[in-house]
Protein backbone atom coordinates (compact mmCIF):
# COMPACT_ATOMS: atom_id res chain seq x y z
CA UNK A 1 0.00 0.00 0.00
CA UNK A 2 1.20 3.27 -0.85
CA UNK A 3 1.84 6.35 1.82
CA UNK A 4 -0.48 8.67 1.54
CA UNK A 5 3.21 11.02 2.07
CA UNK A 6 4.05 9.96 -1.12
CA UNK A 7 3.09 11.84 -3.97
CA UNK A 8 4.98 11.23 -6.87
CA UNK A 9 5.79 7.71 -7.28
CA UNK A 10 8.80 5.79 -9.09
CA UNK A 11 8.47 2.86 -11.28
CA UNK A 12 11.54 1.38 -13.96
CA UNK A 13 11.15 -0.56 -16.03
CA UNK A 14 12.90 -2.00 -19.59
CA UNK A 15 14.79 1.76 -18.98
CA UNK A 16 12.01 3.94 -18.64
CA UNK A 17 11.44 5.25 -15.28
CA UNK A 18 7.64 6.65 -14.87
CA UNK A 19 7.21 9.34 -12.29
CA UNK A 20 3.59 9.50 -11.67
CA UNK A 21 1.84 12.60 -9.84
CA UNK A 22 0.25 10.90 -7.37
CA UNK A 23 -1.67 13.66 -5.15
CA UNK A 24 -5.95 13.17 -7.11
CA UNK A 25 -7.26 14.73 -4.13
CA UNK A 26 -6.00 18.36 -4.94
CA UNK A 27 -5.92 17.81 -8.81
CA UNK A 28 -1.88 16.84 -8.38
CA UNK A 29 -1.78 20.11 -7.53
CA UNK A 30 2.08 22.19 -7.38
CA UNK A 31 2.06 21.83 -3.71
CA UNK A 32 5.79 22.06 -1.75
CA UNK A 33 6.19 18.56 -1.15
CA UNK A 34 4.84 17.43 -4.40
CA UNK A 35 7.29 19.65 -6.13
CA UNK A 36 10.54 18.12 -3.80
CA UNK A 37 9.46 14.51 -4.81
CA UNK A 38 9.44 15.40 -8.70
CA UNK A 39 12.77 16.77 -7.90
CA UNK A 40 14.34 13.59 -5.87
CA UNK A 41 12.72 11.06 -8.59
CA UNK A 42 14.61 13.27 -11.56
CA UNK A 43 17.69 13.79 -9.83
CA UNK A 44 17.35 9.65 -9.06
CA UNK A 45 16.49 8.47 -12.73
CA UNK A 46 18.71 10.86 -14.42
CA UNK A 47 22.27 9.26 -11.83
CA UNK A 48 20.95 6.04 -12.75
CA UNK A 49 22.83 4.89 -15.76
CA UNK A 50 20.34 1.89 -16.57
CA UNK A 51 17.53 4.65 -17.32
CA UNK A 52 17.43 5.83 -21.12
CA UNK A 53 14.06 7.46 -21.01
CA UNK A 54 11.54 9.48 -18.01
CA UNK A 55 7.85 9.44 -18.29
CA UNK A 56 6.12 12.34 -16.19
CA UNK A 57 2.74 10.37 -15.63
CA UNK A 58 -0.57 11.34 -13.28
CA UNK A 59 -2.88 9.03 -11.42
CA UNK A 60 -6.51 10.23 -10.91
CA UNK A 61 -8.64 12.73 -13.97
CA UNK A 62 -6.57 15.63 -14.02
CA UNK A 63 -2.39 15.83 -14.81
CA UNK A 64 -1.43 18.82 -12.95
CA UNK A 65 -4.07 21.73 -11.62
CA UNK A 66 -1.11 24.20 -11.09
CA UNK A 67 -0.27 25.92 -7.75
CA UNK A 68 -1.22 24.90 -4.80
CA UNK A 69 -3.23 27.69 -3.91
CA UNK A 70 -4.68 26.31 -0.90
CA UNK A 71 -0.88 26.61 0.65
CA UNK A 72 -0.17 29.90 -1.13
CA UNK A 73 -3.31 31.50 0.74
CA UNK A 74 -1.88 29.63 4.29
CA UNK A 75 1.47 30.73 3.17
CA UNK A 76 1.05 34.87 2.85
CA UNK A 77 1.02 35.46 6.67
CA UNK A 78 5.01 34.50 5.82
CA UNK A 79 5.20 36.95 3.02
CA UNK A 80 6.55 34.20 0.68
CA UNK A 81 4.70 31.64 -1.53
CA UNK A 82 5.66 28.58 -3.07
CA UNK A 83 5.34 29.04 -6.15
CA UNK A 84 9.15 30.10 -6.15
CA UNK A 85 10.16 26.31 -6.07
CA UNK A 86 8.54 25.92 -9.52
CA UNK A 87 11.71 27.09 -11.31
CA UNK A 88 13.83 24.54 -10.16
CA UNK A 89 11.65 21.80 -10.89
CA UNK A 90 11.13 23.66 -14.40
CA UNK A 91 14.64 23.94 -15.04
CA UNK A 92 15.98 20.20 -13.90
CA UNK A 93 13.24 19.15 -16.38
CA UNK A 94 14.65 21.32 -18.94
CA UNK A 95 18.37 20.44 -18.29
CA UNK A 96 17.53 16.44 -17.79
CA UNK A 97 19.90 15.08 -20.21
CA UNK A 98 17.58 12.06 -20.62
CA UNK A 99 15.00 12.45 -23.13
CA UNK A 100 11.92 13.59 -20.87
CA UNK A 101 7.77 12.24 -22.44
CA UNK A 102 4.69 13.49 -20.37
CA UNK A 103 1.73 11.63 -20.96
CA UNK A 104 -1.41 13.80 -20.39
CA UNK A 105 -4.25 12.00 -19.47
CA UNK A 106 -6.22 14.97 -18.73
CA UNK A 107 -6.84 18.37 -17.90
CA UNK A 108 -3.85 20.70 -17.25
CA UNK A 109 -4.01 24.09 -15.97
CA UNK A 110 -0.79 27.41 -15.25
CA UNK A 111 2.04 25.68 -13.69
CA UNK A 112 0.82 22.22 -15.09
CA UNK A 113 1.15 23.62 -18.39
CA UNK A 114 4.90 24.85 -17.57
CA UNK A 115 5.90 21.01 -16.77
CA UNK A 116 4.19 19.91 -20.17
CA UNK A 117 5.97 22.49 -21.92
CA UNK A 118 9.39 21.48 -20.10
CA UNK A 119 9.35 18.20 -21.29
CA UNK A 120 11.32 17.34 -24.66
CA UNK A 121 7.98 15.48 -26.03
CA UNK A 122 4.24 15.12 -24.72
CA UNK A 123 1.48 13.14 -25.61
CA UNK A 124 -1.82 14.07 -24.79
CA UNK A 125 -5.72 13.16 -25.12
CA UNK A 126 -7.69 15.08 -27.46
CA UNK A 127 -10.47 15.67 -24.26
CA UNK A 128 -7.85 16.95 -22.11
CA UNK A 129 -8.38 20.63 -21.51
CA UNK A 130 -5.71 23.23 -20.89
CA UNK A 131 -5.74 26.89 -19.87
CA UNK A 132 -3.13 29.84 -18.60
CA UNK A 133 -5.75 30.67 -15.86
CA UNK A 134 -3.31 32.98 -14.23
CA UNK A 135 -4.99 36.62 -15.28
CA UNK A 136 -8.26 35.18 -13.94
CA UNK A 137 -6.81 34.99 -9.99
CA UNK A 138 -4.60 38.17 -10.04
CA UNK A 139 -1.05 36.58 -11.09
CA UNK A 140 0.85 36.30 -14.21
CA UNK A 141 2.53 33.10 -16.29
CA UNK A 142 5.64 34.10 -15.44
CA UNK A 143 7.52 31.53 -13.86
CA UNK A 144 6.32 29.06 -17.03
CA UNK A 145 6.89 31.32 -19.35
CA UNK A 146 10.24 30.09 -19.47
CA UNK A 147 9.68 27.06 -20.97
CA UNK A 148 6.21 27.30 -22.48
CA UNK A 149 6.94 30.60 -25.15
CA UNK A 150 9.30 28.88 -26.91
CA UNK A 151 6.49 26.53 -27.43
CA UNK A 152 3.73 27.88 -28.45
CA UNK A 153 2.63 30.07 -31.79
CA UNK A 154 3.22 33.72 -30.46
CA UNK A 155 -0.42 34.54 -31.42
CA UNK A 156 -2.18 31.40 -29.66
CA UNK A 157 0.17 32.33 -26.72
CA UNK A 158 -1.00 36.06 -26.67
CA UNK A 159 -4.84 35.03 -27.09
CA UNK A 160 -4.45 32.06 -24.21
CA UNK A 161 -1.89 34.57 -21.41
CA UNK A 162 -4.89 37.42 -21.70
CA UNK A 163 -8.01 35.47 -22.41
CA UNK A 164 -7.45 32.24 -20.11
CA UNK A 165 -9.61 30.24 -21.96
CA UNK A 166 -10.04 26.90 -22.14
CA UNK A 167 -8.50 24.86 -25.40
CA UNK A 168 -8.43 21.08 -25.85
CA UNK A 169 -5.62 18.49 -26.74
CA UNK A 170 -6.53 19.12 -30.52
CA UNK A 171 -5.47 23.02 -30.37
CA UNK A 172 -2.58 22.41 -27.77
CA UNK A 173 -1.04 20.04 -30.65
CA UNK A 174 -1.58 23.28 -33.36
CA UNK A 175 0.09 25.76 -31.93
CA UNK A 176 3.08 23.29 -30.19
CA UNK A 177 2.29 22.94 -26.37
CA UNK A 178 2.15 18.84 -27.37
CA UNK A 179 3.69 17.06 -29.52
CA UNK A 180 0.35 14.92 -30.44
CA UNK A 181 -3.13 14.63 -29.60
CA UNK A 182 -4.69 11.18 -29.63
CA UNK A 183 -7.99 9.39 -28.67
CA UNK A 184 -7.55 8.68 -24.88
CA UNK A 185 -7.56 5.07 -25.52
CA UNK A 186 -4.59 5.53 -27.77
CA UNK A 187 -2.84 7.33 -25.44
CA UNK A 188 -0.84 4.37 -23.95
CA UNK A 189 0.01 2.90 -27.16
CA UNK A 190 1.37 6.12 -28.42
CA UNK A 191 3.81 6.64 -25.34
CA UNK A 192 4.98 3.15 -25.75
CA UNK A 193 5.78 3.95 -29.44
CA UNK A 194 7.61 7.03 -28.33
CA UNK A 195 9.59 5.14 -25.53
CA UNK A 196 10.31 2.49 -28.13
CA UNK A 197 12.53 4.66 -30.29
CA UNK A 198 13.93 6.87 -27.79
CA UNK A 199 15.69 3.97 -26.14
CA UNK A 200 16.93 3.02 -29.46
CA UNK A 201 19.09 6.30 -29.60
CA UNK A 202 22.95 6.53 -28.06
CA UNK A 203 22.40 7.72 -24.58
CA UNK A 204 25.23 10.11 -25.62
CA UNK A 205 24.42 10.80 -28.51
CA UNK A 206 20.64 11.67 -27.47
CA UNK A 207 22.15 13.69 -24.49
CA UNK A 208 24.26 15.46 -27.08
CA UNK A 209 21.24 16.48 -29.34
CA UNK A 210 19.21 17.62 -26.25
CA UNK A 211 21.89 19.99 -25.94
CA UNK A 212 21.42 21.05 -29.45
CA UNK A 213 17.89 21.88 -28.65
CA UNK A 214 18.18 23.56 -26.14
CA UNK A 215 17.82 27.65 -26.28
CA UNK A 216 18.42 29.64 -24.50
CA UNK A 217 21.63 28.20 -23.00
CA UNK A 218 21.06 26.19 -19.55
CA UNK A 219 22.81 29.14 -17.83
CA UNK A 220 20.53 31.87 -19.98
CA UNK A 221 17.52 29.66 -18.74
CA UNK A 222 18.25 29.93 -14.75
CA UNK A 223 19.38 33.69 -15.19
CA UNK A 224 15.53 33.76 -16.30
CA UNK A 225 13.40 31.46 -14.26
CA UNK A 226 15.48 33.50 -11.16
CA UNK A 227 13.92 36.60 -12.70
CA UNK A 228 10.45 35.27 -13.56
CA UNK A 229 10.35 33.37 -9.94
CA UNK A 230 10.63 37.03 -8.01
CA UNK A 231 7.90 38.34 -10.69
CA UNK A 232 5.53 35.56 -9.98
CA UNK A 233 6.29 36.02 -6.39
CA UNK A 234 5.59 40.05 -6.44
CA UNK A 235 2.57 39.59 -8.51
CA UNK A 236 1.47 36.48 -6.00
CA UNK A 237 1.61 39.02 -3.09
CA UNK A 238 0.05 42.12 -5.03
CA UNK A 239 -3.50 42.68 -3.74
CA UNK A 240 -5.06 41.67 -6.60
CA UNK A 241 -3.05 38.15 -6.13
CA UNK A 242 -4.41 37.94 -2.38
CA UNK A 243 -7.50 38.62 -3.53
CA UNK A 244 -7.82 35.63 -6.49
CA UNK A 245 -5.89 33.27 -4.39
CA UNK A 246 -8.72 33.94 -1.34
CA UNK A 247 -11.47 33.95 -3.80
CA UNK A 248 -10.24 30.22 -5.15
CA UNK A 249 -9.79 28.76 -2.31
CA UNK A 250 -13.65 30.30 -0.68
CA UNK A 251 -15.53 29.28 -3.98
CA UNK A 252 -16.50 32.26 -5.16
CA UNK A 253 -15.84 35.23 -7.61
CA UNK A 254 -13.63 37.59 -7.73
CA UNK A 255 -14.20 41.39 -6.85
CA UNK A 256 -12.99 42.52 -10.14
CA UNK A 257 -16.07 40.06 -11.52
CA UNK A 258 -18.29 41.23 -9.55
CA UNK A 259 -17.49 44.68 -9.86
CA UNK A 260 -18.74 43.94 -13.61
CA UNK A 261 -22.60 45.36 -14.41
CA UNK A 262 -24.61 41.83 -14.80
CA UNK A 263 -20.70 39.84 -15.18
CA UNK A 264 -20.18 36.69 -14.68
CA UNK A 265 -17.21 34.59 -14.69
CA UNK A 266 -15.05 31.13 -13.46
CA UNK A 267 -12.67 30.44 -10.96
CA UNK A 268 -8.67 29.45 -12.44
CA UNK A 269 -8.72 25.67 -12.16
């Protein structure tokens, strides 16, 4: 039986090690100790020398709901918030010299979307839904910008940052969040295919072109995730963050909604 501690759990196998989000009850939500696991289980696969390939995996409907808000809004009365840590797991994914494959299973949302994005490949169901909810609690995308822009189309990203609306698997393949889209029950046999090849490659030689792919430069990259971690952080503890992060975790909407004449609106899943 699994600890109910442990939320992200290691499996290898035929040199693949899966990490699996393993936390359903807050939508495998960013949280601290979520975010140190994901870090431990990289660090682990990528100094074991018998592992070609890492799968980032989810148990439960949703792949990754973003921050934990629930511990930002217990976290202000310190005048920090987590959401800091996100740039180091952003960047070890980034850096992995293993060839990294997240298999999206369903919906992803802000700092979920910055852990698809990190990852060299991703697979994804066409029903799984995705959305940069940020502007819609008070915050910013900054922290994932980092490795999400160079993904996307600059248009899609410009309509998605402001908007926050929803898109499915289909339109995250278009504009280059995911590599492909498939039926959900293709899903498995598509990652298998992918895991197939990439464990035919030279683990050198695969290292070597990950390094070729890789812009901005590794120390360009942390320069910026430093910068974008404080920005997320300011904007975090701006009013308009305290107020988004309060209304999310109370269940209801958010003054600037309700300041609206007859407005109506969501809350940033």
């Amino acid at each position: 039986m699994t600890s109910p501690d442990v939320l992200v759990r290691v499996a290898t196998a035929r040199g693949v090690t899966t990490l699996t989000l393993d936390s359903p009850r807050n939508r495998n939500a960013l949280s601290t100790a979520l975010m140190a696991q994901l870090l431990a289980g990289l660090g682990d696969a990528v100094a074991d020398e018998t592992v070609r390939v890492i799968v980032l995996d989810h148990t439960g409907p949703v792949f990754c709901s973003g921050a934990d808000l629930k511990e930002t809004a217990a976290a202000y009365a310190s005048g920090t918030v987590p959401a800091g840590m996100l740039g180091d797991v952003l960047a070890a994914l980034w850096e992995c010299p293993k060839p990294v494959l997240a298999r999206v299973g369903g919906p992803a949302r802000a700092g979920g979307l910055g852990l698809i994005a990190a990852a060299d490949l991703a697979v994804c169901a066409d029903e799984a839904t995705f959305a940069f909810t940020e502007v819609r609690i008070g915050v910013i995308p900054a922290v994932i910008s980092a490795t999400v822009l160079p993904r996307l189309h600059a248009r899609a990203a410009a309509e998605l940052y402001l908007t926050g609306d929803t898109f499915d698997g289909r339109r995250a393949a278009e504009i280059g969040l995911v590599t492909a889209s498939v039926p959900a029950d293709k899903l498995d046999d598509a990652v298998r295919r992918y895991c197939d090849s990439l464990v035919r490659g030279a683990p050198g030689a695969v290292a070597g072109a990950k390094e070729l792919l890789r812009r901005p430069s590794t120390a360009e990259l942390r320069g910026e995730l430093a910068r974008l971690s404080a920005l997320s952080t300011e904007y975090f503890l701006s009013d308009e963050g305290r107020e988004g992060v309060t209304a999310f975790r109370d269940k209801r909407l958010t003054r600037w909604v309700t300041a609206l004449d007859g407005g109506s609106g969501d809350h940033a899943g």
